[in-house]
Protein backbone atom coordinates (compact mmCIF):
# COMPACT_ATOMS: atom_id res chain seq x y z
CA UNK A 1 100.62 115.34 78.67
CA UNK A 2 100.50 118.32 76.48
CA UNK A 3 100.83 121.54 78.52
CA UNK A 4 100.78 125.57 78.23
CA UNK A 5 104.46 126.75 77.90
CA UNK A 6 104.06 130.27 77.41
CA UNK A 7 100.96 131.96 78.15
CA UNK A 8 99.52 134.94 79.44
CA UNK A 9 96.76 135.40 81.29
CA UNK A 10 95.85 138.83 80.82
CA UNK A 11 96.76 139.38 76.98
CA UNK A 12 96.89 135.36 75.80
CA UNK A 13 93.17 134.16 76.46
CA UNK A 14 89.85 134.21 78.87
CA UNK A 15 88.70 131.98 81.71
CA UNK A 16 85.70 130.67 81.14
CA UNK A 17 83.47 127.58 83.87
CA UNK A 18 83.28 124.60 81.82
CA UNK A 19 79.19 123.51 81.26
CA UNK A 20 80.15 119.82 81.00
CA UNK A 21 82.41 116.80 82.57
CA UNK A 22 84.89 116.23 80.12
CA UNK A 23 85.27 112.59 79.01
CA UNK A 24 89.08 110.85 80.26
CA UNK A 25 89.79 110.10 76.04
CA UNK A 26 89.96 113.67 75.83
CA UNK A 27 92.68 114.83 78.55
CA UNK A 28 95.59 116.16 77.32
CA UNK A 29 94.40 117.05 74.30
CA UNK A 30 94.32 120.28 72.16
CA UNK A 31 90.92 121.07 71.61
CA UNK A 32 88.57 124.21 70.40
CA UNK A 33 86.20 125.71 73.25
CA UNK A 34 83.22 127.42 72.36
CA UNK A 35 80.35 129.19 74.79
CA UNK A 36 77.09 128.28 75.17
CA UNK A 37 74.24 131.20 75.63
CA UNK A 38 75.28 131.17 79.51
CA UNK A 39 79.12 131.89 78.75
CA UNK A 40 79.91 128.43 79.93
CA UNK A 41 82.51 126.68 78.44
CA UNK A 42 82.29 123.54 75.63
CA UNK A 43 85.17 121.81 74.44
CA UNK A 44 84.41 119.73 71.55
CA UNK A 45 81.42 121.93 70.25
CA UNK A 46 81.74 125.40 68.87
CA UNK A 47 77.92 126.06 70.81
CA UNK A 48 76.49 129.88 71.05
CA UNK A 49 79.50 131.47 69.81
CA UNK A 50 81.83 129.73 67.10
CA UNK A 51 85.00 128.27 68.67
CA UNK A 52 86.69 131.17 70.24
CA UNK A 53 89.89 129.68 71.42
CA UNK A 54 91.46 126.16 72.35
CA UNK A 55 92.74 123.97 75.66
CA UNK A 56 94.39 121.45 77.61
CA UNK A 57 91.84 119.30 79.70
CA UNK A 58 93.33 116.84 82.48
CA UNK A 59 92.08 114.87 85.86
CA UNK A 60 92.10 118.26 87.94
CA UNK A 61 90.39 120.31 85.91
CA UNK A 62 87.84 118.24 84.04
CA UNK A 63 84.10 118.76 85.65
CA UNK A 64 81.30 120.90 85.44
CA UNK A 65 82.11 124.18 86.89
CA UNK A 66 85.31 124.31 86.79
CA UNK A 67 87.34 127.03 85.44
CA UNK A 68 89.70 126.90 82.40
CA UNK A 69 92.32 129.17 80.81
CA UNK A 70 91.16 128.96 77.25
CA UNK A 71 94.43 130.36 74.74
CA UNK A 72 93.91 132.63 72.11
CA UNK A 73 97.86 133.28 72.20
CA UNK A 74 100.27 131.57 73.09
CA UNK A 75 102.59 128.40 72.97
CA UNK A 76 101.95 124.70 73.92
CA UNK A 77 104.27 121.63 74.24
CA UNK A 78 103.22 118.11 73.45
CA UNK A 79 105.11 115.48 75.56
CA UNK A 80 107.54 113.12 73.47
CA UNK A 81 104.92 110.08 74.08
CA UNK A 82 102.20 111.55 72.40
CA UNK A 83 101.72 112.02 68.73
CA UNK A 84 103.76 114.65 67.18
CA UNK A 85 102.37 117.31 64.73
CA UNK A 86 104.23 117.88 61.98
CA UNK A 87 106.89 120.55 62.32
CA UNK A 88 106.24 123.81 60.07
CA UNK A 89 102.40 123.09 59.44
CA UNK A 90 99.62 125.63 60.05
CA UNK A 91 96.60 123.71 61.94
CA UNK A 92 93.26 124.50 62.28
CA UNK A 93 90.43 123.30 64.16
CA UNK A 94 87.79 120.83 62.16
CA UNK A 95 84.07 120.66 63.58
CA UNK A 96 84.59 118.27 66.05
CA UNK A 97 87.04 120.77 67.62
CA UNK A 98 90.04 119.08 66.42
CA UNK A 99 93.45 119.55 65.53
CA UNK A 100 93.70 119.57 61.64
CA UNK A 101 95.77 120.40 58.71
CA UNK A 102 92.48 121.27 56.19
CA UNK A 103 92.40 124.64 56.21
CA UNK A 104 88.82 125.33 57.79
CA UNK A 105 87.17 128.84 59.25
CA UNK A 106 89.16 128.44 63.17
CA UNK A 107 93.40 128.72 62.47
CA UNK A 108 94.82 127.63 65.46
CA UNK A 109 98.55 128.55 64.77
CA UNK A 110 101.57 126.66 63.21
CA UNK A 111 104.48 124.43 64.25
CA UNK A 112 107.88 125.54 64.60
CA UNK A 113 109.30 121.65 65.84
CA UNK A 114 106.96 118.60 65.58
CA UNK A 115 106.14 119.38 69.41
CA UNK A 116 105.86 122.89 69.75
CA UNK A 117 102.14 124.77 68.38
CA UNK A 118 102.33 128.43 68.19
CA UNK A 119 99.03 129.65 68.98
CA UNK A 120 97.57 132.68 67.32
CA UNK A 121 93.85 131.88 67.05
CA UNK A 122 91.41 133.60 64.64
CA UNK A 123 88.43 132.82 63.44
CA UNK A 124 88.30 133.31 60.02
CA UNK A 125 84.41 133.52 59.13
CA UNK A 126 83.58 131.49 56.03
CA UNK A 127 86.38 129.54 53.77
């Protein structure tokens, strides 16, 4: 499972309660968070406020109203049985909240190997 490597949590991101159960085809996954007009949490949808930053969903923390580091800066490390990314590639996020080499408005960060994503999340605004 992919996990936060270096991280912190007073200069690399926000907590934020997620609004929603978060589906098991989704845990361990890199995906954008957005905030609804509460300030909840929504992985998957960019709600109220544009994505503002990305995370790592598993079995503990997963359910509504639970709270989630959400990285704006940082490092993550995907385990060597899931899919690689491919090493020296910028990603951004797509719609969906995805991982993604088409450069869109959200840059997530860039690869350094095929298993380590350097976060340094902006939103870019229109492309």
């Amino acid at each position: 499972m992919s996990r936060y490597d270096k991280y912190d949590g007073v200069a690399g991101g926000f907590r934020a309660t997620l609004a929603a159960d978060v589906a098991q085809a989704d845990y361990g996954k890199v995906l954008g968070v957005g905030l609804d007009a509460n300030g909840l949490a929504t992985p998957k949808a960019p709600s109220n406020s544009r994505f503002k930053g990305v995370t790592i969903l598993d079995r503990t923390k997963r359910k509504a109203g639970d709270r989630v580091d959400v990285m704006t800066n940082g490092e993550i490390v995907l385990d060597s049985d899931e899919a690689q990314l491919a090493a020296g590639t910028t990603y951004y996020l797509s719609a969906a909240g995805a991982l993604q080499t088409a450069e869109s408005a959200y840059h997530v960060g860039h690869t350094v190997e095929a298993w380590r994503l350097v976060v340094r999340f902006q939103d870019q605004g229109a492309v």
